[in-house]
C-alpha atoms as a PDB file:
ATOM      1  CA  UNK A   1       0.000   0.000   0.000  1.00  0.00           C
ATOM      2  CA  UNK A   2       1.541   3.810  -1.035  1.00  0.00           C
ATOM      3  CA  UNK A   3       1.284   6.432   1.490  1.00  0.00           C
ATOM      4  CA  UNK A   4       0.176   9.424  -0.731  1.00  0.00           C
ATOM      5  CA  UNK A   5       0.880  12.725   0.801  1.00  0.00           C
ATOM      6  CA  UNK A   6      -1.756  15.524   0.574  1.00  0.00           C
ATOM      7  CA  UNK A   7      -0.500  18.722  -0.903  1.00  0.00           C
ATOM      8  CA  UNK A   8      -0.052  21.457   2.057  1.00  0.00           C
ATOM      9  CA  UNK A   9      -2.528  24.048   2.455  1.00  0.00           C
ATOM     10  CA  UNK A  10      -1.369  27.346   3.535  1.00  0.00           C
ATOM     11  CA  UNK A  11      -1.605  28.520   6.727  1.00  0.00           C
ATOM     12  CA  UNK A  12      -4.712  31.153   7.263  1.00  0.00           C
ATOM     13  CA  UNK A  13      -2.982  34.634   7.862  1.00  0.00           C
ATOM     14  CA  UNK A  14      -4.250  38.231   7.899  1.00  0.00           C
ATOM     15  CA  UNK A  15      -2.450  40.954   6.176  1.00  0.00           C
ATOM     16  CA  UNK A  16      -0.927  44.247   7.727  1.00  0.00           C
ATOM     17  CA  UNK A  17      -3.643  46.307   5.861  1.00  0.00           C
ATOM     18  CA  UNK A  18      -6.639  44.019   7.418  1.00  0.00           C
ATOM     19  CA  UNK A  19      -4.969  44.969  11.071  1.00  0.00           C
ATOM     20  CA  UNK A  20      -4.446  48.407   9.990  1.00  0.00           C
ATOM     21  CA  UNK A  21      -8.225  48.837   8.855  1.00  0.00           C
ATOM     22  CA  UNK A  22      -9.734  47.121  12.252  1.00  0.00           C
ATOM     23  CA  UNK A  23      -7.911  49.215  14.257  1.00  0.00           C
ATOM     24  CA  UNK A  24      -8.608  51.833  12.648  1.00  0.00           C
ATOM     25  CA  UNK A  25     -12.657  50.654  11.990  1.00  0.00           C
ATOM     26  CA  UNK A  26     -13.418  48.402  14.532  1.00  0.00           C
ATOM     27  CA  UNK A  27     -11.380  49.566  17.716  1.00  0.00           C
ATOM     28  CA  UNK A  28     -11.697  53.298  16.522  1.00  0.00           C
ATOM     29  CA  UNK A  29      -8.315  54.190  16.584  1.00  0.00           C
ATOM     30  CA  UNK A  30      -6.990  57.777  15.078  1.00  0.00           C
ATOM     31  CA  UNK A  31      -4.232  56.210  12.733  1.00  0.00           C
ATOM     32  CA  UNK A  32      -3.165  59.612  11.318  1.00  0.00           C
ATOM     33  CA  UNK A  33      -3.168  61.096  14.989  1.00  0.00           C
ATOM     34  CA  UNK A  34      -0.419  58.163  15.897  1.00  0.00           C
ATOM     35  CA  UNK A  35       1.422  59.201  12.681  1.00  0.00           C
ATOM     36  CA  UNK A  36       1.437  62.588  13.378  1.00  0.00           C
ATOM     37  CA  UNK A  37       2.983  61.461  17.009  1.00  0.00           C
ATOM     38  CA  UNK A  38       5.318  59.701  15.061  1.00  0.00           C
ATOM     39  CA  UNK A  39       6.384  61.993  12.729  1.00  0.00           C
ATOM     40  CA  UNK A  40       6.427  65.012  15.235  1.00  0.00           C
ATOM     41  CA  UNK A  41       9.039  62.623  16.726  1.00  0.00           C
ATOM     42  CA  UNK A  42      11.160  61.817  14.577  1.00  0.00           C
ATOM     43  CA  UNK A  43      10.924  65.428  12.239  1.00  0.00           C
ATOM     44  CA  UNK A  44      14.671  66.810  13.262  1.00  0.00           C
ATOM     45  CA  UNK A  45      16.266  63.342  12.733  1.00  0.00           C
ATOM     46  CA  UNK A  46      14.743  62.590   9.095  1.00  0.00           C
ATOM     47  CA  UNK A  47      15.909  66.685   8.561  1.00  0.00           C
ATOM     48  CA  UNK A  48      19.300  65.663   9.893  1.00  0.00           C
ATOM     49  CA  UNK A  49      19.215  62.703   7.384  1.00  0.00           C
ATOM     50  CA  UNK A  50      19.472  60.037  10.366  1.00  0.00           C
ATOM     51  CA  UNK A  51      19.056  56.248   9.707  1.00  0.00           C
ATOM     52  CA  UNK A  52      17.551  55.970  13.310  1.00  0.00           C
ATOM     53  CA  UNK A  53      16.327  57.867  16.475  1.00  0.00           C
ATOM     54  CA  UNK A  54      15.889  56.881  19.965  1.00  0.00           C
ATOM     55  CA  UNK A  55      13.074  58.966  22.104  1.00  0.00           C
ATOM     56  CA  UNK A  56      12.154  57.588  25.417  1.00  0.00           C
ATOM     57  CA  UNK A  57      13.138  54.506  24.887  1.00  0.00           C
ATOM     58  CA  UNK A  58      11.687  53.951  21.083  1.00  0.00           C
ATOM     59  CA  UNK A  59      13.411  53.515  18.154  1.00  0.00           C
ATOM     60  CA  UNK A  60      12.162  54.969  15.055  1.00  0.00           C
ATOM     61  CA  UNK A  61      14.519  53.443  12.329  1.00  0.00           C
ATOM     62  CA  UNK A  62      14.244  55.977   8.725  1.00  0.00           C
ATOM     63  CA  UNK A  63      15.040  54.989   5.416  1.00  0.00           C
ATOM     64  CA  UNK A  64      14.702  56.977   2.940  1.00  0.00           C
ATOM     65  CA  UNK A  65      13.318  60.106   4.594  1.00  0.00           C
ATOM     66  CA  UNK A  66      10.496  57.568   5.860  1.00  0.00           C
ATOM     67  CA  UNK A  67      10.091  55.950   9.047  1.00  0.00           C
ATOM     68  CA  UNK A  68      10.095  52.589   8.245  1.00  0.00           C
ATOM     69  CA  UNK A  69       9.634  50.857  11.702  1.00  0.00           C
ATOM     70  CA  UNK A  70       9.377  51.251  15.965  1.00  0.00           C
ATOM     71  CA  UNK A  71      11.535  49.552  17.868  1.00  0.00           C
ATOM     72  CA  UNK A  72      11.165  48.828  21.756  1.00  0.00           C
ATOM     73  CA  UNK A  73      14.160  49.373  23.625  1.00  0.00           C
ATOM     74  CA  UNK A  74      15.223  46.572  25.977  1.00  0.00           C
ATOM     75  CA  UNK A  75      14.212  48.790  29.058  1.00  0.00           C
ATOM     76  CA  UNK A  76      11.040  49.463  27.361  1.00  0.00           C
ATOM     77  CA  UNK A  77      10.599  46.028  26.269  1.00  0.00           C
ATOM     78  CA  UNK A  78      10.909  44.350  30.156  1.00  0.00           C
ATOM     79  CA  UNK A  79       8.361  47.457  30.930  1.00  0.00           C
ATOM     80  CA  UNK A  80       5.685  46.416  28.776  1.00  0.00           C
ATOM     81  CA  UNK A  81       5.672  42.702  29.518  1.00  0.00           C
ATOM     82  CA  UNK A  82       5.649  43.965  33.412  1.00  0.00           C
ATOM     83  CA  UNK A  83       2.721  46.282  32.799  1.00  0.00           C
ATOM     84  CA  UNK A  84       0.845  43.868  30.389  1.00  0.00           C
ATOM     85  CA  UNK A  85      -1.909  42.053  31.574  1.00  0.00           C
ATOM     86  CA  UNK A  86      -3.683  41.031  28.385  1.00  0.00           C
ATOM     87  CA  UNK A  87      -3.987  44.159  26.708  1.00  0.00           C
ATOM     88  CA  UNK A  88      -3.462  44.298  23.578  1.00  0.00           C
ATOM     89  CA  UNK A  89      -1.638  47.372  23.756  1.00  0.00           C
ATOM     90  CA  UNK A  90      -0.284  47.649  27.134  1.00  0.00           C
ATOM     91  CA  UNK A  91       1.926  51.019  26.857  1.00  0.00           C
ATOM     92  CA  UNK A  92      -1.259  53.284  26.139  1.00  0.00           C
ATOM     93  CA  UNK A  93      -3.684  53.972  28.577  1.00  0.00           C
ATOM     94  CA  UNK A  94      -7.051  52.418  28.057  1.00  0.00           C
ATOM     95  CA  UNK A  95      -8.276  55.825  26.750  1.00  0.00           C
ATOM     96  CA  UNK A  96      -5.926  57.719  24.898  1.00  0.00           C
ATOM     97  CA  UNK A  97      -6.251  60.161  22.771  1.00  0.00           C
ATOM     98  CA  UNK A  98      -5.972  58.084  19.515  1.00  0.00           C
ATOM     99  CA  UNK A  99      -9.093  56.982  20.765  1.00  0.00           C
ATOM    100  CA  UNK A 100     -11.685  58.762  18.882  1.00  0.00           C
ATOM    101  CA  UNK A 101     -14.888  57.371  20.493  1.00  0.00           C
ATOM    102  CA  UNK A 102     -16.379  54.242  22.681  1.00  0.00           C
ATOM    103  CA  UNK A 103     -15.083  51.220  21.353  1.00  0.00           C
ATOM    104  CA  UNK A 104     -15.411  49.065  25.067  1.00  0.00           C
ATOM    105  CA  UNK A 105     -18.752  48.948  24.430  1.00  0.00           C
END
């Protein structure tokens, strides 16, 4: 008897725009507010033609005059996990204001 194998399915996955979108949608979140924070950080470095900042304990690594991703420093990174409880995003307060209405409830 021959053992056929069945050809793999791919794993189920959701893409960075679907996450983007529900937070944005579902959870109400003010995405350009967070990248106005971001960029209001990180302005003098991407005029100073930096690869990278580091404010309070964030990295903002730039390419190309774009910030391409946040780090968490090390320090920050032992913070969160202390202060996280199940949140989903444990460094903002429950209410924040990227927050722009209800979305407990």
């Amino acid at each position: 008897m021959r053992m056929t194998s069945r050809p793999s399915v791919p794993e189920a996955a959701v893409s960075d725009h679907a996450v983007l979108r529900y937070l944005e949608r579902v959870l109400d979140l003010d995405v350009e507010a967070v990248r106005g924070l971001i960029l209001s950080e990180t302005k003098r470095a991407i005029a100073a033609g930096a690869s990278a900042v580091v404010r309070d304990g964030v990295r903002y690594v730039i390419l190309n005059r774009t910030v391409v991703t946040v780090l968490l420093s090390s320090k920050r990174m032992a913070l969160k996990e202390r202060t996280s409880s199940g949140q989903d995003i444990a460094l903002l307060p429950p209410q924040t204001p990227f927050m722009r209405g209800d979305c407990h409830g």
